[in-house]
C-alpha atoms as a PDB file:
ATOM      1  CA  UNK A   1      21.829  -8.032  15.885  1.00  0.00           C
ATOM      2  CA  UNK A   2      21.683  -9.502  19.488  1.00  0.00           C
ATOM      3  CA  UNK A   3      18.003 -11.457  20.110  1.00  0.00           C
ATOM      4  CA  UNK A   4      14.845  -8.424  19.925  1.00  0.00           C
ATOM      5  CA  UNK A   5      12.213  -8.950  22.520  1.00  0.00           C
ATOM      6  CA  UNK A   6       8.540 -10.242  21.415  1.00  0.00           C
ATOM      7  CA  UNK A   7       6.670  -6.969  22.312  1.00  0.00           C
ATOM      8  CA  UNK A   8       2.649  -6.576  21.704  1.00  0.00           C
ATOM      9  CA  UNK A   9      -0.349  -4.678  22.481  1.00  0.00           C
ATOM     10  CA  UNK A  10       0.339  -2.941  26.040  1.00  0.00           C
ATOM     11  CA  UNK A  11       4.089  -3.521  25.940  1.00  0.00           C
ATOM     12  CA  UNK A  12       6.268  -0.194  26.946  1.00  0.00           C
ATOM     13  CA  UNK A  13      10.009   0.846  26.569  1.00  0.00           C
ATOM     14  CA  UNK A  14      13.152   1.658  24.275  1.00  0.00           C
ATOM     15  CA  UNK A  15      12.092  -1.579  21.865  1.00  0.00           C
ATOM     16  CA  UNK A  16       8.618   0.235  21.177  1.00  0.00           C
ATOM     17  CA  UNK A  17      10.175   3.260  20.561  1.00  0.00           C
ATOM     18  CA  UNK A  18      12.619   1.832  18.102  1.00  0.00           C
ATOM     19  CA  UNK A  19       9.791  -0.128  16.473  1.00  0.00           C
ATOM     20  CA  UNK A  20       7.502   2.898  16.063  1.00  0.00           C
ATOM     21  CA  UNK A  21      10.270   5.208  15.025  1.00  0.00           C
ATOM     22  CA  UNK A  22      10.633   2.027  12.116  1.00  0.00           C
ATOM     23  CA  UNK A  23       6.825   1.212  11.438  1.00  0.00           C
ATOM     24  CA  UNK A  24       7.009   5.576  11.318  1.00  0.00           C
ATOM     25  CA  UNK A  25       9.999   6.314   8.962  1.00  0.00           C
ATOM     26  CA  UNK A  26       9.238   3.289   6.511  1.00  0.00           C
ATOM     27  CA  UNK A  27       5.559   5.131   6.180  1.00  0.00           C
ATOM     28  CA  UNK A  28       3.489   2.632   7.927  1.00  0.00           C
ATOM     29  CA  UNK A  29       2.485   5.180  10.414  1.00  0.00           C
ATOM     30  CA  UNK A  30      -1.108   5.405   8.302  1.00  0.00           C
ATOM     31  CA  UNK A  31      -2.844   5.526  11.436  1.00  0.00           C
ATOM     32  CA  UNK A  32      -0.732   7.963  12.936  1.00  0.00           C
ATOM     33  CA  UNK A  33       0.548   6.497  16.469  1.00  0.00           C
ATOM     34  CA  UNK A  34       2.736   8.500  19.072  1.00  0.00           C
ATOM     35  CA  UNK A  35       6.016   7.448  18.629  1.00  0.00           C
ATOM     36  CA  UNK A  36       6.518   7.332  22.869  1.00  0.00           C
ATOM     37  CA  UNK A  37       7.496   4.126  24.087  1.00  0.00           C
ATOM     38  CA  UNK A  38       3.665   2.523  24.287  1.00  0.00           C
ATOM     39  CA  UNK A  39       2.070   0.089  22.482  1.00  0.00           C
ATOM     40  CA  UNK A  40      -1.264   0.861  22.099  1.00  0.00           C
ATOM     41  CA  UNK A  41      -4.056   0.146  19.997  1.00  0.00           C
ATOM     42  CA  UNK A  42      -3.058   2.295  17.235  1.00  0.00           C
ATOM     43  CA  UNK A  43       0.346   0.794  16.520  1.00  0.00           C
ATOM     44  CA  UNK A  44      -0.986  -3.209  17.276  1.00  0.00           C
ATOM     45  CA  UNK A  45      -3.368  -2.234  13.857  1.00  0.00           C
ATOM     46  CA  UNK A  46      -0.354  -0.806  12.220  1.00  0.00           C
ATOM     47  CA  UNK A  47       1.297  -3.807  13.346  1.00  0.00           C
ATOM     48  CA  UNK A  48      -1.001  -6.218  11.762  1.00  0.00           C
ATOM     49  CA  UNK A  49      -1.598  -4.038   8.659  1.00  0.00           C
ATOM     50  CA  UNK A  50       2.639  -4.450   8.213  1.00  0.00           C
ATOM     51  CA  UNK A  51       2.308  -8.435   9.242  1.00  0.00           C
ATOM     52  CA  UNK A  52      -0.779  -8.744   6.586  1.00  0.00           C
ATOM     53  CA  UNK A  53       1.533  -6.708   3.820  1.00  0.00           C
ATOM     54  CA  UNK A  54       4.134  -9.314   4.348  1.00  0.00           C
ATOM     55  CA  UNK A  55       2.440 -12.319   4.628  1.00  0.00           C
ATOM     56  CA  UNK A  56       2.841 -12.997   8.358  1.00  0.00           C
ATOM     57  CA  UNK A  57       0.883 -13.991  10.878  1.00  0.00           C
ATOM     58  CA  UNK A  58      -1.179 -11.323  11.289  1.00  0.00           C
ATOM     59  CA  UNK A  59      -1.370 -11.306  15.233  1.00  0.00           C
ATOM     60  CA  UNK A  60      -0.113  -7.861  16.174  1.00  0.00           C
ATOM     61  CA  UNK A  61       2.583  -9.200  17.957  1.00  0.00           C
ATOM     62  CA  UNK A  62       6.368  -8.230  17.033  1.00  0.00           C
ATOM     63  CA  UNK A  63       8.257 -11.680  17.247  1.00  0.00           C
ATOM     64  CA  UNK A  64      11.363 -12.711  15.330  1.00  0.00           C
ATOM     65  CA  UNK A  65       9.665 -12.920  11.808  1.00  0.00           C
ATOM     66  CA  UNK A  66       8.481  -9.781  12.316  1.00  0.00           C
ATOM     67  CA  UNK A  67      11.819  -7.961  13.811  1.00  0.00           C
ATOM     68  CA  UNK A  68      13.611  -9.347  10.633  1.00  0.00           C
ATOM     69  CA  UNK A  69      11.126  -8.067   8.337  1.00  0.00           C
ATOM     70  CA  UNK A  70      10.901  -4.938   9.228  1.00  0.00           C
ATOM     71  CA  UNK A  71      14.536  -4.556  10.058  1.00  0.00           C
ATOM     72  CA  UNK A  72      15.955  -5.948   6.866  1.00  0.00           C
ATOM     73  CA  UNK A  73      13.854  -3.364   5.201  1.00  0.00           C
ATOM     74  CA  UNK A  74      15.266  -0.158   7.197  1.00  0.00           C
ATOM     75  CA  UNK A  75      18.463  -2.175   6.082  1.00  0.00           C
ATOM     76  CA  UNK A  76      17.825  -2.150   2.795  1.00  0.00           C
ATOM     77  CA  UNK A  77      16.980   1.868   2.706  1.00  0.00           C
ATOM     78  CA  UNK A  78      20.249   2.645   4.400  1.00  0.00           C
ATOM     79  CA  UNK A  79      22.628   0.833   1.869  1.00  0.00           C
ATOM     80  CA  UNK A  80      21.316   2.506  -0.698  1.00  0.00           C
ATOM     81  CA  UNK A  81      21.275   5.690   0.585  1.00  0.00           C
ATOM     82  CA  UNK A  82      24.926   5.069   1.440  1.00  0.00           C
ATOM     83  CA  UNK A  83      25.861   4.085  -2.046  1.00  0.00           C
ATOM     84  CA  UNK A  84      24.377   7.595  -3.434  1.00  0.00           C
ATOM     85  CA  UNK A  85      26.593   9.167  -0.788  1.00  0.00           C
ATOM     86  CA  UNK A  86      24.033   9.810   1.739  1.00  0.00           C
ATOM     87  CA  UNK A  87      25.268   9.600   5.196  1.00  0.00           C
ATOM     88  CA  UNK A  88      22.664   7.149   6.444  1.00  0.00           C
ATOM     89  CA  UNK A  89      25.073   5.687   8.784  1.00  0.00           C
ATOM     90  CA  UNK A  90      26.220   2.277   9.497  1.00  0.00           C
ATOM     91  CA  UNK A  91      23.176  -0.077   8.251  1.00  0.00           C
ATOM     92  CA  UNK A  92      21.852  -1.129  11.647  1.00  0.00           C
ATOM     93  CA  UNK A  93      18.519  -1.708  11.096  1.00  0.00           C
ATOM     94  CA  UNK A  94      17.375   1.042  12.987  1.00  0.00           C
ATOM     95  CA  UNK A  95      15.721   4.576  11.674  1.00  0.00           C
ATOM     96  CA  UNK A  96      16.845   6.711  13.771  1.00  0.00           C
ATOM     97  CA  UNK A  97      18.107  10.161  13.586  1.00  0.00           C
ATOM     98  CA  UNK A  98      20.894  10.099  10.965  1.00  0.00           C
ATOM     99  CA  UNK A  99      19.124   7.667   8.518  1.00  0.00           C
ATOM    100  CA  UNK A 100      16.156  10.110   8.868  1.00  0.00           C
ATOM    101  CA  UNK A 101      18.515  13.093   8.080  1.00  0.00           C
ATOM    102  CA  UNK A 102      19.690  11.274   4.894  1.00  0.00           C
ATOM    103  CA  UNK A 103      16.365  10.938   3.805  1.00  0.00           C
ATOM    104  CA  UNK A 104      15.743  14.355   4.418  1.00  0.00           C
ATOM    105  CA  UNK A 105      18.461  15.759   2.134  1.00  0.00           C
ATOM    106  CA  UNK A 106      17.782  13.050  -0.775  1.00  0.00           C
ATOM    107  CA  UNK A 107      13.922  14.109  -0.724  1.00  0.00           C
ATOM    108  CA  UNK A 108      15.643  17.939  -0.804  1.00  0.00           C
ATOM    109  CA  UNK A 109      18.090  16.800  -4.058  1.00  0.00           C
ATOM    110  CA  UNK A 110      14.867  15.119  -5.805  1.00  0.00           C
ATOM    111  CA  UNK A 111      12.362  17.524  -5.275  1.00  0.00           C
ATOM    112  CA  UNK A 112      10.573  16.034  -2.780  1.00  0.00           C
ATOM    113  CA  UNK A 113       8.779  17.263   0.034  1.00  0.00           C
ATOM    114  CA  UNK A 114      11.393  16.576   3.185  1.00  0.00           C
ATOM    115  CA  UNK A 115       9.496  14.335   5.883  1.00  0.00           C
ATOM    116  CA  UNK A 116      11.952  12.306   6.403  1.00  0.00           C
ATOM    117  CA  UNK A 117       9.944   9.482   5.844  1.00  0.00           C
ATOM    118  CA  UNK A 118      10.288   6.786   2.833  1.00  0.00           C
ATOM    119  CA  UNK A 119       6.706   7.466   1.656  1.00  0.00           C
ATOM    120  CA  UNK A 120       5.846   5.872  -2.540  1.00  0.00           C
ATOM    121  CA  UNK A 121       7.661   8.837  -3.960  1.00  0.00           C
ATOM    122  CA  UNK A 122      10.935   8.469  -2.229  1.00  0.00           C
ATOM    123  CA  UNK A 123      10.945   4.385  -1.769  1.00  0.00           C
ATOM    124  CA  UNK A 124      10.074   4.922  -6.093  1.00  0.00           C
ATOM    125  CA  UNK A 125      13.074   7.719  -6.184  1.00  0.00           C
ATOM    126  CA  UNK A 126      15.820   5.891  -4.605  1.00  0.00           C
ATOM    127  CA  UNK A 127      14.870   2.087  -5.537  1.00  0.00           C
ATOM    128  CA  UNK A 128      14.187   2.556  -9.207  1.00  0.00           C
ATOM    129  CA  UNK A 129      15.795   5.867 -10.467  1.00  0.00           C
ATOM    130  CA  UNK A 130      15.176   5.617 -14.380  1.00  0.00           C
ATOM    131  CA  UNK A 131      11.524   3.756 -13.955  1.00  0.00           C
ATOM    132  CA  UNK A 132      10.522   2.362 -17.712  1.00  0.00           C
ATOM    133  CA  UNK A 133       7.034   4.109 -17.304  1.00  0.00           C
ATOM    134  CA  UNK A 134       6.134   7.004 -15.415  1.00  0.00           C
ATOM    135  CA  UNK A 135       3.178   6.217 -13.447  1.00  0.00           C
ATOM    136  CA  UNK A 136       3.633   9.254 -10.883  1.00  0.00           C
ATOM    137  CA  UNK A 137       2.555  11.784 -13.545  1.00  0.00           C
ATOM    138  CA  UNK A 138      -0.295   9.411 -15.226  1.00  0.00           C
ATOM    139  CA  UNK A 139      -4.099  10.947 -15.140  1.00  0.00           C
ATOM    140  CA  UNK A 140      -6.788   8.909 -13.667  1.00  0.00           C
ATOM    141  CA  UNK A 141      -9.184   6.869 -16.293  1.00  0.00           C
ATOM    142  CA  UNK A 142     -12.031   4.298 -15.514  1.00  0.00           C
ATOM    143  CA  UNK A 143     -11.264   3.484 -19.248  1.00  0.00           C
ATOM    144  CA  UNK A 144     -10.272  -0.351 -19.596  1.00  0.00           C
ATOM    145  CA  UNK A 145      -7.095   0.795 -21.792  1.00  0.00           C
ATOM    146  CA  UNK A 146      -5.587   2.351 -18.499  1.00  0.00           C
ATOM    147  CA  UNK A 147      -4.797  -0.809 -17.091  1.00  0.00           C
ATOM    148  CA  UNK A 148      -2.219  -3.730 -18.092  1.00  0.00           C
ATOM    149  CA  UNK A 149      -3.129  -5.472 -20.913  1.00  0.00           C
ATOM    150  CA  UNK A 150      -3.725  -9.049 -18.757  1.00  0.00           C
ATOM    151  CA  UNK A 151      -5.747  -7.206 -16.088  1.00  0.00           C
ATOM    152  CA  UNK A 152      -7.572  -5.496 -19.044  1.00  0.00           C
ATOM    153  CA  UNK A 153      -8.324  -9.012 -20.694  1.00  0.00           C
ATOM    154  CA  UNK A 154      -9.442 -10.499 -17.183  1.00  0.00           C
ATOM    155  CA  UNK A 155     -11.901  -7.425 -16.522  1.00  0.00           C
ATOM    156  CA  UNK A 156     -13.468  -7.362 -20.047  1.00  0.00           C
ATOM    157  CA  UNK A 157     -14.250 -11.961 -19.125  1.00  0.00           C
ATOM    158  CA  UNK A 158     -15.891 -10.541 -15.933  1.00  0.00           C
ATOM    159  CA  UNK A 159     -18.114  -7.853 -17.282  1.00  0.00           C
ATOM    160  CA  UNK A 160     -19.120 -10.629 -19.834  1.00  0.00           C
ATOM    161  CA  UNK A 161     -19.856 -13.054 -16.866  1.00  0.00           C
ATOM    162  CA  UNK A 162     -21.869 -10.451 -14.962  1.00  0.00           C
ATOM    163  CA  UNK A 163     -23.796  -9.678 -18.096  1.00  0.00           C
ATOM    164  CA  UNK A 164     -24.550 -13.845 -18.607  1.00  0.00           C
ATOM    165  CA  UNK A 165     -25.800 -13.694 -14.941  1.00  0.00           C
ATOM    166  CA  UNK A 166     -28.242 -10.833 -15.364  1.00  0.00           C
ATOM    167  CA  UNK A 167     -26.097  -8.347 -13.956  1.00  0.00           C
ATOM    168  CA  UNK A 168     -25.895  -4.151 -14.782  1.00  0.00           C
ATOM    169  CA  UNK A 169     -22.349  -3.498 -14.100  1.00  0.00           C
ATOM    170  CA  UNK A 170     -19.763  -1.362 -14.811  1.00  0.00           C
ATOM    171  CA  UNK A 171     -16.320   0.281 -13.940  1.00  0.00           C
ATOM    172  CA  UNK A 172     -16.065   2.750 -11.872  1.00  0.00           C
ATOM    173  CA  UNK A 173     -12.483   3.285 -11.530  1.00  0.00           C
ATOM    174  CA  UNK A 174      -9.743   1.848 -13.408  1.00  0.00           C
ATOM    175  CA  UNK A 175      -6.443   3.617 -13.469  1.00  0.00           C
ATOM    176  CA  UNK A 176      -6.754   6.283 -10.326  1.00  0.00           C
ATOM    177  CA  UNK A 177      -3.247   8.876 -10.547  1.00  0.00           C
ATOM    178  CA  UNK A 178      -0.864   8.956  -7.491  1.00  0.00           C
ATOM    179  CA  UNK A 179      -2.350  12.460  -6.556  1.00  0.00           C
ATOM    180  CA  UNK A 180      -6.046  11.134  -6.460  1.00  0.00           C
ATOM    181  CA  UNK A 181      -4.852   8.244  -4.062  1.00  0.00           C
ATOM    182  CA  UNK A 182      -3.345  10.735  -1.936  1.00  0.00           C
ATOM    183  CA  UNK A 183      -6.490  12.961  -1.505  1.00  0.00           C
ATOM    184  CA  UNK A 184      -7.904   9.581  -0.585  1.00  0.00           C
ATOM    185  CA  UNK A 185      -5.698   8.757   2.209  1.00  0.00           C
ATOM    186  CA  UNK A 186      -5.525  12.145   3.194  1.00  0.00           C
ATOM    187  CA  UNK A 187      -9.841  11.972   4.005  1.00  0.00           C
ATOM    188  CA  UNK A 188     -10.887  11.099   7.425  1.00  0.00           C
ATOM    189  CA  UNK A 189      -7.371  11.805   7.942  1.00  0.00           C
ATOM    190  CA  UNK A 190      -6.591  15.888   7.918  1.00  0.00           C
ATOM    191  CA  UNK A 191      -9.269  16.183   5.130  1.00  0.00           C
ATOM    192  CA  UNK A 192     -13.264  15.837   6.015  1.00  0.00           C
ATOM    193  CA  UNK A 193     -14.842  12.201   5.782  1.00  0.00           C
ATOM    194  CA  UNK A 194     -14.383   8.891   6.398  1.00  0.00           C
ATOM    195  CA  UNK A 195     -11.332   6.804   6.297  1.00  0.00           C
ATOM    196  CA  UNK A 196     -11.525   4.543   2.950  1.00  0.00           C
ATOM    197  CA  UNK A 197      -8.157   3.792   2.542  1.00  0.00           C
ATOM    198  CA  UNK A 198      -4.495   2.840   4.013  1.00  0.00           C
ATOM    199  CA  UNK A 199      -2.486   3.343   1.220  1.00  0.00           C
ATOM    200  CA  UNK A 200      -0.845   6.400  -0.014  1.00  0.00           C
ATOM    201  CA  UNK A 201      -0.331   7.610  -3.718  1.00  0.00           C
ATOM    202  CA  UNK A 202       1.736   4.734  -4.987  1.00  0.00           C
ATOM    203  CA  UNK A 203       0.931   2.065  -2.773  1.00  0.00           C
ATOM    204  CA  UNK A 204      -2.267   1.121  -4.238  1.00  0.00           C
ATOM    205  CA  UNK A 205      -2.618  -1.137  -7.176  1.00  0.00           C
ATOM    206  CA  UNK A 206      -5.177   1.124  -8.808  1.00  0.00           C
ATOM    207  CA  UNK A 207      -1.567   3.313  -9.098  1.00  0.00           C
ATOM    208  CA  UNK A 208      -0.090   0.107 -11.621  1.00  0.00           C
ATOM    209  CA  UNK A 209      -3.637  -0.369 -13.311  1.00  0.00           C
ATOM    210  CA  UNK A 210      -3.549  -3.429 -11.453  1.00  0.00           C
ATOM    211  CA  UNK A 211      -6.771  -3.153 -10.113  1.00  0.00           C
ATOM    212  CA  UNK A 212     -10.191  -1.238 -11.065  1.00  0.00           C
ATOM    213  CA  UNK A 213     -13.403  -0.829  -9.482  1.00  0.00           C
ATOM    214  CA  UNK A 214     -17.074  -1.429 -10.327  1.00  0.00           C
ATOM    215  CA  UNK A 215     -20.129  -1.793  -8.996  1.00  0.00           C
ATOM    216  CA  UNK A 216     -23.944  -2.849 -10.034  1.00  0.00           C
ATOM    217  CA  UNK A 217     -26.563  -0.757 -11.639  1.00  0.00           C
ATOM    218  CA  UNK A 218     -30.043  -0.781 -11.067  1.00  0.00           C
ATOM    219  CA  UNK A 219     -32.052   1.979 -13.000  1.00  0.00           C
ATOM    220  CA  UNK A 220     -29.305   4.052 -14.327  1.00  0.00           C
ATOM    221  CA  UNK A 221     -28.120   3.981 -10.725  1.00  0.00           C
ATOM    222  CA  UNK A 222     -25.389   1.876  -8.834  1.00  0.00           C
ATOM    223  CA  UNK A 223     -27.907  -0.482  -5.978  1.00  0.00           C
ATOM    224  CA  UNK A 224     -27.814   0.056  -2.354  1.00  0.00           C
ATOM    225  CA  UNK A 225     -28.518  -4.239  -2.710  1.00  0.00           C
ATOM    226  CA  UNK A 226     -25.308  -5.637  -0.950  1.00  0.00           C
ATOM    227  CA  UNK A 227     -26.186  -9.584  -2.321  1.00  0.00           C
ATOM    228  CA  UNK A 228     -25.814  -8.049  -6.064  1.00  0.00           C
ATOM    229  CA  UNK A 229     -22.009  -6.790  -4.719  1.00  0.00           C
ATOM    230  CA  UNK A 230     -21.227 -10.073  -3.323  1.00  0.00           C
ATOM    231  CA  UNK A 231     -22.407 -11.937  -6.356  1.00  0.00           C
ATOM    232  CA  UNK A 232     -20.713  -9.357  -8.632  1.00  0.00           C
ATOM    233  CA  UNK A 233     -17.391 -10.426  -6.412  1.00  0.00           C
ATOM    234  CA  UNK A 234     -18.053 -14.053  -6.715  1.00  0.00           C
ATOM    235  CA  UNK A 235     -17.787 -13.755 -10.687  1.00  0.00           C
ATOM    236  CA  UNK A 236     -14.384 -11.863 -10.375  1.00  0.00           C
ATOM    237  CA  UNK A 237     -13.325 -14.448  -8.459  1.00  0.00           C
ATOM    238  CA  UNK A 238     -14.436 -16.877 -11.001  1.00  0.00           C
ATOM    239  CA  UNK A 239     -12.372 -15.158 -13.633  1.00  0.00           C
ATOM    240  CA  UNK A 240      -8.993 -15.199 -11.468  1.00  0.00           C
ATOM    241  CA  UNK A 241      -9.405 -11.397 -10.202  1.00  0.00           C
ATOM    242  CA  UNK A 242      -8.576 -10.992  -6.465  1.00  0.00           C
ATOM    243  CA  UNK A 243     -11.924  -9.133  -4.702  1.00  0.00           C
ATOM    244  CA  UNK A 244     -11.878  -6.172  -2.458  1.00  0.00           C
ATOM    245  CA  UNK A 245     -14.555  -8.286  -0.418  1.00  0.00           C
ATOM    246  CA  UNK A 246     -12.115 -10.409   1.150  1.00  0.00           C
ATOM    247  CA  UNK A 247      -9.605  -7.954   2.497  1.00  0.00           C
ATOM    248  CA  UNK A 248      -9.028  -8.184   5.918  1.00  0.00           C
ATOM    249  CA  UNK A 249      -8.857  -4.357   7.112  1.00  0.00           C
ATOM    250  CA  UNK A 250     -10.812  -2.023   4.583  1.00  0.00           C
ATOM    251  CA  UNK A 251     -13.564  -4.344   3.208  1.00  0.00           C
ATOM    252  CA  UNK A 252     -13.610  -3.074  -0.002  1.00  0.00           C
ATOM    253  CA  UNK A 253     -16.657  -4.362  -2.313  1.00  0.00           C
ATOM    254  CA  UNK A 254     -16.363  -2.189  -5.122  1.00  0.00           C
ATOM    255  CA  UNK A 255     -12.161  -3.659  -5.756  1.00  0.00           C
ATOM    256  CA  UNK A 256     -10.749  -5.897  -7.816  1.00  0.00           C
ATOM    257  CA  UNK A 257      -6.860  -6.589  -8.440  1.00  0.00           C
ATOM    258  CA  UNK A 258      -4.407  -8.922 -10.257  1.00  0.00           C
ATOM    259  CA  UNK A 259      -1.400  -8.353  -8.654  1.00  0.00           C
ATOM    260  CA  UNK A 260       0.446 -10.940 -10.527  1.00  0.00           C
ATOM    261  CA  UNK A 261       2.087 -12.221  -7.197  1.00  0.00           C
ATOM    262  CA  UNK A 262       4.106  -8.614  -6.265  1.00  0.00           C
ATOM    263  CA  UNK A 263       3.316  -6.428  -3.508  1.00  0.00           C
ATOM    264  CA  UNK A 264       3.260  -2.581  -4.588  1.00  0.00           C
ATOM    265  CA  UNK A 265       6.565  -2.400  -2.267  1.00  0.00           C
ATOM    266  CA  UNK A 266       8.103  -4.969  -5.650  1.00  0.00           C
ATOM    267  CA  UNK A 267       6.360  -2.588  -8.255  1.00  0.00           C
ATOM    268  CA  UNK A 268       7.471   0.700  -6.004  1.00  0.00           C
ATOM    269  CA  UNK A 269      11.670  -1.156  -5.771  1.00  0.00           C
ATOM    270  CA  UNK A 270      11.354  -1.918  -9.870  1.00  0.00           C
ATOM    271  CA  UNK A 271       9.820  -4.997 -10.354  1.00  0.00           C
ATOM    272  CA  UNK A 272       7.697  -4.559 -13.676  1.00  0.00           C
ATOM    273  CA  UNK A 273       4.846  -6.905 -13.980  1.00  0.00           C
ATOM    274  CA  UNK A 274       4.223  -8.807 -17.189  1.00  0.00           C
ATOM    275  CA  UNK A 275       2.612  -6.926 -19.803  1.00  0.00           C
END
């Protein structure tokens, strides 16, 4: 692949198109840019959502590092649509039209709805086709028991540390099913609200019981008192639990995750995580 230039916020032409149509077929559209040639502010926040997913500088700006990424990974949806006899075409990099007409007809085969895009479902479909657990179909629970057994053990030390530092809390969420994550994404989106979330059924750890939520109590009722959230996320921390607090796009006090070092694109391609 000849040299790809650095393009950023305000940049215009055939390389933004081919970026968008990327950041747009691998389903990192969440914020739902035109795909015309323009980078605007919509697809530099896309941009550093991707970069922040990947562990790169999270600048907004498309250099090398971030060409390769997100080329390697159209790559890697192509060959394997090849090998299941998918006409994806040659593996270029690129999602364009015939890569997004292979995905159309697999979704078709598999029951899924035909977008076109590699949203959870399909990436889960064609990257791990006889999953050992079947997560998809799982109900939601804010019961403890939900969750893998480590993440279980870790949440169970930090209710007992909140409890030692005069603390009311409890879990709100533990387990949350693929459907319930879409309804989330879907509000402030085409459904009424605000926008709490980025992440689609499947691409949020609450979808691996990797993460819960919970939140302090103050007469049968969960406080308005943002210093008791912060010092609740301070003793998650303590414990080894990562803390919605922290998160660079959706501040998110209520979270907390162990995520065991994979990304949800790992658990999503068949990476299991200890048990």
């Amino acid at each position: 692949m000849s040299t790809l230039p650095i393009i950023q916020l305000g940049s215009t032409g055939y390389y933004v198109r081919l970026y968008q149509m990327n950041l747009n077929g691998l389903a990192l559209n969440y914020n739902g840019f035109a795909i015309d040639g323009n980078f605007d502010i919509k697809t530099s926040n896309a941009t550093k959502n991707f970069q922040d997913r990947f562990d790169l500088v999270s600048d907004g700006i498309v250099g090398p590092d971030t060409w390769k990424v997100l080329t390697e990974n159209v790559k890697a949806v192509q060959k394997l649509l090849n090998s299941r006899g998918y006409r994806a075409g040659y593996p270029d990099g690129w999602f364009g039209a015939n890569t997004t007409q292979a995905v159309q007809q697999f979704q078709r085969d598999n029951g899924l709805y035909p977008s076109g895009i590699v949203e959870p479902r399909t990436r889960r479909r064609l990257f791990d086709p006889h999953p050992k657990h079947s997560y998809e179909v799982r109900p939601s629970s804010n019961d403890l028991s939900s969750l893998n057994p480590h993440v279980a053990a870790l949440a169970r030390r930090f209710l007992d540390l909140t409890r030692q530092n005069q603390l009311d809390v409890r879990i709100t969420y533990a387990f949350r099913s693929w459907d319930d994550q879409d309804r989330l994404f879907a509000q402030g989106r085409w459904l009424p609200g605000d926008i709490v979330t980025n992440a689609r059924g499947g691409d949020s750890y609450h979808n691996w019981g990797l993460a819960f939520d919970a939140a302090p109590y103050e007469n049968g009722e969960i406080t308005t008192d943002n210093e008791k959230f912060i010092k609740m996320g301070r003793l998650g921390q303590q414990v080894g639990l990562e803390w919605g607090g922290t998160f660079k796009s959706i501040v998110d006090y209520p979270h907390f995750q162990y995520t065991f070092g994979l990304k949800t694109w790992d658990l999503l391609n068949g990476v299991t995580p200890p048990a």
